[in-house]
PDB file of N, CA and C in Angstrom:
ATOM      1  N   UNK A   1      90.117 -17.794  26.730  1.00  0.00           N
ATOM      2  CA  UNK A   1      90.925 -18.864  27.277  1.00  0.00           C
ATOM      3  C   UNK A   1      92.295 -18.297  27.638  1.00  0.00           C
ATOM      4  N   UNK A   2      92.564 -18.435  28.731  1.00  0.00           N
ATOM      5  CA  UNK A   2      93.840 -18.139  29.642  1.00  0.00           C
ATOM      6  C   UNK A   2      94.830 -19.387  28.933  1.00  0.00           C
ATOM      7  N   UNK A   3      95.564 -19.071  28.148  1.00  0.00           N
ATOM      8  CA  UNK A   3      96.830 -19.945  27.616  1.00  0.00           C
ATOM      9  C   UNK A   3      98.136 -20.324  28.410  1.00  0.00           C
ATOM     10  N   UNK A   4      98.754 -19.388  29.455  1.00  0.00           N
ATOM     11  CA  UNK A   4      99.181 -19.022  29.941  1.00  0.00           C
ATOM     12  C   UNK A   4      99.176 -19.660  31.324  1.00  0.00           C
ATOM     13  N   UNK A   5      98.065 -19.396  32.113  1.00  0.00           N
ATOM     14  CA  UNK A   5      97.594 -20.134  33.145  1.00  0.00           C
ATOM     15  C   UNK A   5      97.080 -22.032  32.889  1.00  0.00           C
ATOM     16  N   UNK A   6      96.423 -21.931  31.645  1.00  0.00           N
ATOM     17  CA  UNK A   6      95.973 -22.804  31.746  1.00  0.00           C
ATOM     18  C   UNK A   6      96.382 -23.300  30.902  1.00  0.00           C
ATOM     19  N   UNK A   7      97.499 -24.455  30.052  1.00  0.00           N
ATOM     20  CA  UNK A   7      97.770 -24.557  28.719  1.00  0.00           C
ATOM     21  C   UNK A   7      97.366 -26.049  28.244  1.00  0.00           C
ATOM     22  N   UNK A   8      96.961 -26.569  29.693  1.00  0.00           N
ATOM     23  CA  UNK A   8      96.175 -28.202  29.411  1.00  0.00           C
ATOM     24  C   UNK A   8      95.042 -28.280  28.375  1.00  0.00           C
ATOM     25  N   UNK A   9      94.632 -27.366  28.283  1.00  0.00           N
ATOM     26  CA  UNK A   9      93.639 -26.485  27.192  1.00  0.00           C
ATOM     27  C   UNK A   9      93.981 -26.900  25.269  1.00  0.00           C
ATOM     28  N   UNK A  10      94.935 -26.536  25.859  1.00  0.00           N
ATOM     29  CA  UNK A  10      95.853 -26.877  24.401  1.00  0.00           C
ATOM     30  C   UNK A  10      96.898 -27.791  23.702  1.00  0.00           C
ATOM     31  N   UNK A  11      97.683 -28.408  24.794  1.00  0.00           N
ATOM     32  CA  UNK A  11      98.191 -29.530  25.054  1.00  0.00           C
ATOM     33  C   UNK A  11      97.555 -31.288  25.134  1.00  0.00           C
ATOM     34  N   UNK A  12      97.591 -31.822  24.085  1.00  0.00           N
ATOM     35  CA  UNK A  12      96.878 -33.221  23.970  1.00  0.00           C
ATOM     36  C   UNK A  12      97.253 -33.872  25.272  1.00  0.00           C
ATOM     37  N   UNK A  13      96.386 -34.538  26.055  1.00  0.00           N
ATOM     38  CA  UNK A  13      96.678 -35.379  27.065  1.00  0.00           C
ATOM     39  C   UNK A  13      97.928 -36.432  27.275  1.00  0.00           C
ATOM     40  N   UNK A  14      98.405 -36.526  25.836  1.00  0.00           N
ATOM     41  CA  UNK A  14      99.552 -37.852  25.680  1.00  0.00           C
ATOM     42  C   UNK A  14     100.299 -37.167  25.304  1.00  0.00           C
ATOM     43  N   UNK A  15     100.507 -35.746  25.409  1.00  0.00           N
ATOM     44  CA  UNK A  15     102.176 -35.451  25.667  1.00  0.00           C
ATOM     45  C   UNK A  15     102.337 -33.860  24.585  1.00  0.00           C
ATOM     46  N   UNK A  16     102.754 -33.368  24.772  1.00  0.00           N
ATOM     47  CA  UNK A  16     103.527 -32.140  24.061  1.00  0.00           C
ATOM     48  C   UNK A  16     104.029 -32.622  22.558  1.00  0.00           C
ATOM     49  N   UNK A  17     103.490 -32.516  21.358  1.00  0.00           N
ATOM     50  CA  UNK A  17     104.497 -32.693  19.851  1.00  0.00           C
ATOM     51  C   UNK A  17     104.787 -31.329  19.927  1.00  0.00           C
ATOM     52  N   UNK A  18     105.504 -30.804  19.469  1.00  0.00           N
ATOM     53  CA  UNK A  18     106.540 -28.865  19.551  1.00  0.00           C
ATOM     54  C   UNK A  18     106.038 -29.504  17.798  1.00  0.00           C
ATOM     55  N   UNK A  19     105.712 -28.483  17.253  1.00  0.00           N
ATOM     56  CA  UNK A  19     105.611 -27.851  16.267  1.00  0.00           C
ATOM     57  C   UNK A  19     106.536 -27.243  15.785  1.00  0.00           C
ATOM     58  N   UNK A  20     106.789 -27.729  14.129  1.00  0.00           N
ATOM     59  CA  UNK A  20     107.413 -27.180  14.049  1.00  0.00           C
ATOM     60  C   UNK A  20     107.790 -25.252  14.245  1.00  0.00           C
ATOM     61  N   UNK A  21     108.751 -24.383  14.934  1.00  0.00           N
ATOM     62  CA  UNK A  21     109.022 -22.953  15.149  1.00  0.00           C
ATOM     63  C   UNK A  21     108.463 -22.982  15.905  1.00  0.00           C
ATOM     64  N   UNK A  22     108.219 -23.929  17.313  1.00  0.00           N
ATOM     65  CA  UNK A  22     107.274 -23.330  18.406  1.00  0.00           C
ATOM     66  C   UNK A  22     108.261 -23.082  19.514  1.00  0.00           C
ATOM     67  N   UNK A  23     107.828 -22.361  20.401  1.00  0.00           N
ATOM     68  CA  UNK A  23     108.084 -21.369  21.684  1.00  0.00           C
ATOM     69  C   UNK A  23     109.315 -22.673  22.040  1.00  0.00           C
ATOM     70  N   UNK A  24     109.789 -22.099  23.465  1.00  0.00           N
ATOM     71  CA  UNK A  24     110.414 -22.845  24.288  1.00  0.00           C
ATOM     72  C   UNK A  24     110.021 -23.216  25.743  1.00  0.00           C
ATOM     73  N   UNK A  25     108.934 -22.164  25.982  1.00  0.00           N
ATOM     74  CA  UNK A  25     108.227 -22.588  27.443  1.00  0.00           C
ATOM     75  C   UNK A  25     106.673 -22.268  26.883  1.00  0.00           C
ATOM     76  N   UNK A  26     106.220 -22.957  27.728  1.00  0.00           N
ATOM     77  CA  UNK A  26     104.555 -22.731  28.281  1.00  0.00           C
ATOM     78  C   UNK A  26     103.736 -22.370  28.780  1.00  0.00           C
ATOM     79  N   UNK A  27     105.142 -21.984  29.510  1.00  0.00           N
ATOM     80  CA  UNK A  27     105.012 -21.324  30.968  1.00  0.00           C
ATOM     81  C   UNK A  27     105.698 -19.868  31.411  1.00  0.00           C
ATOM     82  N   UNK A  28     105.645 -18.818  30.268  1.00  0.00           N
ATOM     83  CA  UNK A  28     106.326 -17.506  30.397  1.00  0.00           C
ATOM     84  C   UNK A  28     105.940 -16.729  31.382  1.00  0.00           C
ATOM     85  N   UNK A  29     107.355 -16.084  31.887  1.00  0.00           N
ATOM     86  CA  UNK A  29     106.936 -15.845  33.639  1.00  0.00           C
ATOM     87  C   UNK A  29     107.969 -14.528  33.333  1.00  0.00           C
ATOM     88  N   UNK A  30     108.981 -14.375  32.610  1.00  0.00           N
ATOM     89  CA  UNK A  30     109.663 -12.776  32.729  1.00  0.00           C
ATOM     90  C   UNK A  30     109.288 -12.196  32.009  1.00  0.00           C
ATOM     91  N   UNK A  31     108.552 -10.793  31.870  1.00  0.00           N
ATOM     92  CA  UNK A  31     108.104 -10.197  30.989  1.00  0.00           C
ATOM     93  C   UNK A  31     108.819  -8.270  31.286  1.00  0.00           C
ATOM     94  N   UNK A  32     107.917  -7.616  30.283  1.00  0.00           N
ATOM     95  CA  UNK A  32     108.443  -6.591  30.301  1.00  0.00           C
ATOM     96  C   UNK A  32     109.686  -6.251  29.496  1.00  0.00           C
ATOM     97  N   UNK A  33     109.814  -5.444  28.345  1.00  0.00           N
ATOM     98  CA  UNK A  33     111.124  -5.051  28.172  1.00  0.00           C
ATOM     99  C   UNK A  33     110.109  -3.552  26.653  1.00  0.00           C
ATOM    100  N   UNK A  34     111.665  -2.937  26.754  1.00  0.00           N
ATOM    101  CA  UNK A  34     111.469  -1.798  25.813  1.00  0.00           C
ATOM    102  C   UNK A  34     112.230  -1.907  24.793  1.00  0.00           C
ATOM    103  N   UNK A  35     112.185  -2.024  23.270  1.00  0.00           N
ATOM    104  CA  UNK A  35     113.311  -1.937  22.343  1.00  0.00           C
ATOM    105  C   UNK A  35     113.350  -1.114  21.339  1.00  0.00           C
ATOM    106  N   UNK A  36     113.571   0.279  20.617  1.00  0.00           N
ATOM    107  CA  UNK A  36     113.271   1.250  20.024  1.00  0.00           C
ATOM    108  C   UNK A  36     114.067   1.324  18.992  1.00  0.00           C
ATOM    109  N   UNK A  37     113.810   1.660  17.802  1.00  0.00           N
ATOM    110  CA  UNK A  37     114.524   1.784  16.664  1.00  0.00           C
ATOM    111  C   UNK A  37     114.159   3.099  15.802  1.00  0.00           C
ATOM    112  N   UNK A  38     114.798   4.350  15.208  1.00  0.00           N
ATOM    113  CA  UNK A  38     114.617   5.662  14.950  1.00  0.00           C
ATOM    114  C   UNK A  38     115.171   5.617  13.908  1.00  0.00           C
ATOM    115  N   UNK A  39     114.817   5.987  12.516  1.00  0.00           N
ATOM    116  CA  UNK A  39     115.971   6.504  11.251  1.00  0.00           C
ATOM    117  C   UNK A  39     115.640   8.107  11.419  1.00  0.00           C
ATOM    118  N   UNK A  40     116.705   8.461  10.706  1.00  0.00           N
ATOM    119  CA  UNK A  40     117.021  10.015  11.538  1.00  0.00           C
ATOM    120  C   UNK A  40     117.918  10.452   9.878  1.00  0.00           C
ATOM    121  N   UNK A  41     118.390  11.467   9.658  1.00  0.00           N
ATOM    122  CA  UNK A  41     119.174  11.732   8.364  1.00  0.00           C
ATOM    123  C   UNK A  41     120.475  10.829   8.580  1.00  0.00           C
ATOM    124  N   UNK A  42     120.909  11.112   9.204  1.00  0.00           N
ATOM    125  CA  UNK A  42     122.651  10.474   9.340  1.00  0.00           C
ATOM    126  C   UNK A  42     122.529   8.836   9.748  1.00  0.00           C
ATOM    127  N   UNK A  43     121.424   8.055   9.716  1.00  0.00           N
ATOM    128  CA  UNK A  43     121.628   7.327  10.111  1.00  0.00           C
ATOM    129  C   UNK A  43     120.175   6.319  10.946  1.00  0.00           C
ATOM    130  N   UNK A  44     120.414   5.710  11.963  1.00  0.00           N
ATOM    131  CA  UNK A  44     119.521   4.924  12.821  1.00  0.00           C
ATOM    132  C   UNK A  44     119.996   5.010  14.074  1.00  0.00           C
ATOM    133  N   UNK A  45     119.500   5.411  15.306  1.00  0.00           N
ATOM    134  CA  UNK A  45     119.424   5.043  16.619  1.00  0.00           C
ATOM    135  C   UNK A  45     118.599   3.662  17.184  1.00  0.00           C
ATOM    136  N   UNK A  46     118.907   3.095  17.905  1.00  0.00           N
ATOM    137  CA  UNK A  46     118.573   1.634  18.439  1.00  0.00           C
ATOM    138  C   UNK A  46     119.030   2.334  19.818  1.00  0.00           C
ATOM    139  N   UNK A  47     117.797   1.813  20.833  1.00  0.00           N
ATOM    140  CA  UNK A  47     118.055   2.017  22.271  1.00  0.00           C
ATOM    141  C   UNK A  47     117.070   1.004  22.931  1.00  0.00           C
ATOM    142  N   UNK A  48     117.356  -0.242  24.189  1.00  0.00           N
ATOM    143  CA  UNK A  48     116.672  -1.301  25.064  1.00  0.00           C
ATOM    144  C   UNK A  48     116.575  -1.191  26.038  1.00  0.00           C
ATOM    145  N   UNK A  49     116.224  -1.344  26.829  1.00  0.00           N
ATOM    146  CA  UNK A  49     116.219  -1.226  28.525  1.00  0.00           C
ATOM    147  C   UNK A  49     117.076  -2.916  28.601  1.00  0.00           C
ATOM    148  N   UNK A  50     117.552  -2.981  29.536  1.00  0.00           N
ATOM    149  CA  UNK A  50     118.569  -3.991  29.830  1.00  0.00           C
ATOM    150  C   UNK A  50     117.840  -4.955  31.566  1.00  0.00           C
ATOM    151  N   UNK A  51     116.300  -4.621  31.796  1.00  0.00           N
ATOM    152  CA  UNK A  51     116.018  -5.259  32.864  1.00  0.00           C
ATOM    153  C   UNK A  51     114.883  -6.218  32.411  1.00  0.00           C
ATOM    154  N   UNK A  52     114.970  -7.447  32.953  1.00  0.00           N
ATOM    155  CA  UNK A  52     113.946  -8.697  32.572  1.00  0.00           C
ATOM    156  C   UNK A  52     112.946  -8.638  33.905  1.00  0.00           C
ATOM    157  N   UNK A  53     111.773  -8.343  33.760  1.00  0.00           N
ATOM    158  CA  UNK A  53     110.792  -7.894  34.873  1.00  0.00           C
ATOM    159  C   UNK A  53     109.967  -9.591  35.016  1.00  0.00           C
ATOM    160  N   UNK A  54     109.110  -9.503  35.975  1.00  0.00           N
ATOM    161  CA  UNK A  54     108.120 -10.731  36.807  1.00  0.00           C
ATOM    162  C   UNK A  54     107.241  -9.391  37.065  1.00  0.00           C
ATOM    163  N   UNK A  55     106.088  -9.099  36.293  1.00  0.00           N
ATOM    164  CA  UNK A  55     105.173  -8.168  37.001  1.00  0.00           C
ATOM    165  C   UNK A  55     106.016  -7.008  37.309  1.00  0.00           C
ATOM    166  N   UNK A  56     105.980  -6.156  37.596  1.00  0.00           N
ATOM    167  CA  UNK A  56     106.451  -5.016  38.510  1.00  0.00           C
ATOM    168  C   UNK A  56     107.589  -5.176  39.095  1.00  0.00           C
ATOM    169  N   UNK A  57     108.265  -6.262  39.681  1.00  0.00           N
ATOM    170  CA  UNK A  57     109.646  -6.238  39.893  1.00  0.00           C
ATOM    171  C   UNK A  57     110.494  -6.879  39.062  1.00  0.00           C
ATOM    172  N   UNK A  58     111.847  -5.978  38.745  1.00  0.00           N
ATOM    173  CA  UNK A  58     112.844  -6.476  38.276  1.00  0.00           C
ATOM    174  C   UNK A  58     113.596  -7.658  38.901  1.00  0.00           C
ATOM    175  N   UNK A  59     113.471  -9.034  37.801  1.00  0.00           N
ATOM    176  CA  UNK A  59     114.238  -9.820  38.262  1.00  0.00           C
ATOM    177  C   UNK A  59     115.557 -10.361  37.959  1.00  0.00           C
ATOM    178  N   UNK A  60     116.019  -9.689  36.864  1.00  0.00           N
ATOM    179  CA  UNK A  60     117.424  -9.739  36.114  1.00  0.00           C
ATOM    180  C   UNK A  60     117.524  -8.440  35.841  1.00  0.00           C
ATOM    181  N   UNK A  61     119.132  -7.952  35.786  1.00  0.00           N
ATOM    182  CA  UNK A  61     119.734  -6.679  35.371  1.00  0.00           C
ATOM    183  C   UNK A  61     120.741  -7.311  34.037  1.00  0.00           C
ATOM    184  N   UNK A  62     121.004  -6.248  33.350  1.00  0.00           N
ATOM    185  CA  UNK A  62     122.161  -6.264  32.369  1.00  0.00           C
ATOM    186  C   UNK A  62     121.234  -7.339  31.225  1.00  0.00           C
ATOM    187  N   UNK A  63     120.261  -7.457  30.652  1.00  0.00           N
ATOM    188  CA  UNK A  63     119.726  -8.525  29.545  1.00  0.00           C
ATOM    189  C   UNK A  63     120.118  -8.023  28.521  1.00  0.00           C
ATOM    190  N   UNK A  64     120.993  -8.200  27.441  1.00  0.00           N
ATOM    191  CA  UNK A  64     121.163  -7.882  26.477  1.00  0.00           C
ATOM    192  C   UNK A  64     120.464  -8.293  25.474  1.00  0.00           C
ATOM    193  N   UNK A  65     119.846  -7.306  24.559  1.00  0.00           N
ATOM    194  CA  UNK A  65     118.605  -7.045  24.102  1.00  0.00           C
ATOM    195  C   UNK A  65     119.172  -6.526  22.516  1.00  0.00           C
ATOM    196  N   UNK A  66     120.339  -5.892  22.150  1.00  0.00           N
ATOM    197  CA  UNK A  66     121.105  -5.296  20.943  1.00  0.00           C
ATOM    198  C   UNK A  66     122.308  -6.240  20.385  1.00  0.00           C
ATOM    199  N   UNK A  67     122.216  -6.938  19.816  1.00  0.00           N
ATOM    200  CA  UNK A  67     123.654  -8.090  19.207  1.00  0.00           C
ATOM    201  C   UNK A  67     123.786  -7.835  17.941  1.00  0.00           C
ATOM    202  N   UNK A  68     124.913  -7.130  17.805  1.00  0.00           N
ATOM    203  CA  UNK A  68     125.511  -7.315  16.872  1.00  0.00           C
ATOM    204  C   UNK A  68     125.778  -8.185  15.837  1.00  0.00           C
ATOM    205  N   UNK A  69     125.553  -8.284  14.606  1.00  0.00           N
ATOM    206  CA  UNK A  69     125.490  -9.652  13.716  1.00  0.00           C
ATOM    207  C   UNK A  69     126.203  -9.164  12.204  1.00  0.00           C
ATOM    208  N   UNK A  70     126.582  -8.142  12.307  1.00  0.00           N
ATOM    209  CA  UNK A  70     127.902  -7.795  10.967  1.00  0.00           C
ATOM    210  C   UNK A  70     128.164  -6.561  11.177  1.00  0.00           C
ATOM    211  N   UNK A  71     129.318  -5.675  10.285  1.00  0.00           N
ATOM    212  CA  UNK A  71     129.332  -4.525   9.877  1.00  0.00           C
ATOM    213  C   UNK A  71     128.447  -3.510   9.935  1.00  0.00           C
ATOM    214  N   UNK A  72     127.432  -3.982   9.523  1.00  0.00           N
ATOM    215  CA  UNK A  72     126.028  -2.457   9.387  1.00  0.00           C
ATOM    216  C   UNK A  72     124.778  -3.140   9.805  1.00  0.00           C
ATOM    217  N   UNK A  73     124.798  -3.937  10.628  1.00  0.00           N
ATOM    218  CA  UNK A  73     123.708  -5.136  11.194  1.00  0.00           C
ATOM    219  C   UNK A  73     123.524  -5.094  12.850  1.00  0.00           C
ATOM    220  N   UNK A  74     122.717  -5.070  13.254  1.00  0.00           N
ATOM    221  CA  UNK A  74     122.347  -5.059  14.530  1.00  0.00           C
ATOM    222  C   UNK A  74     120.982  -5.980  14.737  1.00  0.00           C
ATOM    223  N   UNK A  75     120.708  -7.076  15.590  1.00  0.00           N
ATOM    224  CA  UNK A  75     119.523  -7.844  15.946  1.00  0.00           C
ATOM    225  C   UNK A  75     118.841  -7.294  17.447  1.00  0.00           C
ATOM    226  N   UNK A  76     117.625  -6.865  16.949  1.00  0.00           N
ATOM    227  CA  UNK A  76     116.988  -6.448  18.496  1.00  0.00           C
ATOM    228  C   UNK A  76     115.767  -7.401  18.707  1.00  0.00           C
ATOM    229  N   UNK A  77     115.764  -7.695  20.698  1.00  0.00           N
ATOM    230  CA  UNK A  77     114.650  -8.596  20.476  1.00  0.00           C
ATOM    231  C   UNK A  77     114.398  -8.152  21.907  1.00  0.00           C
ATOM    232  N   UNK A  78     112.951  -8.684  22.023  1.00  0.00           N
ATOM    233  CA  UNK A  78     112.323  -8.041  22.811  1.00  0.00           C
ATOM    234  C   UNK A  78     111.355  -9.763  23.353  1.00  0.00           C
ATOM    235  N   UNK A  79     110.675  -9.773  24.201  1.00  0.00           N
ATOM    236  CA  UNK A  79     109.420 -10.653  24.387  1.00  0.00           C
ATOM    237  C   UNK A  79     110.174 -11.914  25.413  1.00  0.00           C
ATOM    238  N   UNK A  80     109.645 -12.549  25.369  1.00  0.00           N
ATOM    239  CA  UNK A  80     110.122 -13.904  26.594  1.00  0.00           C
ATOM    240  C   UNK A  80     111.963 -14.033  26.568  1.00  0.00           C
ATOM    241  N   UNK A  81     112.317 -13.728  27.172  1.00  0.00           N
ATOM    242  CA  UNK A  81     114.026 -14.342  27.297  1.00  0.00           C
ATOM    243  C   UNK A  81     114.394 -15.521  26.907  1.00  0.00           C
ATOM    244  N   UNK A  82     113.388 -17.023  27.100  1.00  0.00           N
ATOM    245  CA  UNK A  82     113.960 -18.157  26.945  1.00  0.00           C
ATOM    246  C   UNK A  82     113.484 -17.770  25.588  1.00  0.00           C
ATOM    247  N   UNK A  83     112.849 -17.254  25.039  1.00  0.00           N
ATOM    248  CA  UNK A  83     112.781 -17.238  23.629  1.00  0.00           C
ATOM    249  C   UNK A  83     113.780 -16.589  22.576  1.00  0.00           C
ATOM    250  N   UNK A  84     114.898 -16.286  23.390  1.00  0.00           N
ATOM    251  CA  UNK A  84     115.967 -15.167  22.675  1.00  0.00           C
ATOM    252  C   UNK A  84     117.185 -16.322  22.784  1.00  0.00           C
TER     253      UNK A  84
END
């Protein structure tokens, strides 16, 4: 079953209840991204690609993908954008 294409599949006829922790679309259409994380002696490297793709072409530049969240804390995310 195509979820994606087809989500009437899964969706009760009388309307959408969101669950509780569920997605934000139904309908995910930007895909593509890279997010890498390395421990190394001195430390950790973190490196993202910064482009939000549709298939094969880039349709956003600059996505920030690395946020900062304290002192020795970094949040990386990767997967649907409206989901970030």
């Amino acid at each position: 079953m195509d979820l994606y294409r087809n989500p009437s599949k899964v969706v009760p006829s009388n309307g959408v209840q969101a669950p509780e922790g569920s997605e934000r679309t139904l309908y995910p259409y930007v895909t593509g991204t890279s997010v890498i994380g390395m421990k190394y002696n001195d430390g950790v490297i973190m490196a993202a690609d910064t482009g939000g793709s549709y298939g094969s072409t880039i349709q956003y530049k600059g996505v920030e993908r690395i946020k900062t969240i304290g002192k020795h804390s970094l949040l990386r995310a990767s997967g649907q954008i409206s989901d970030f």
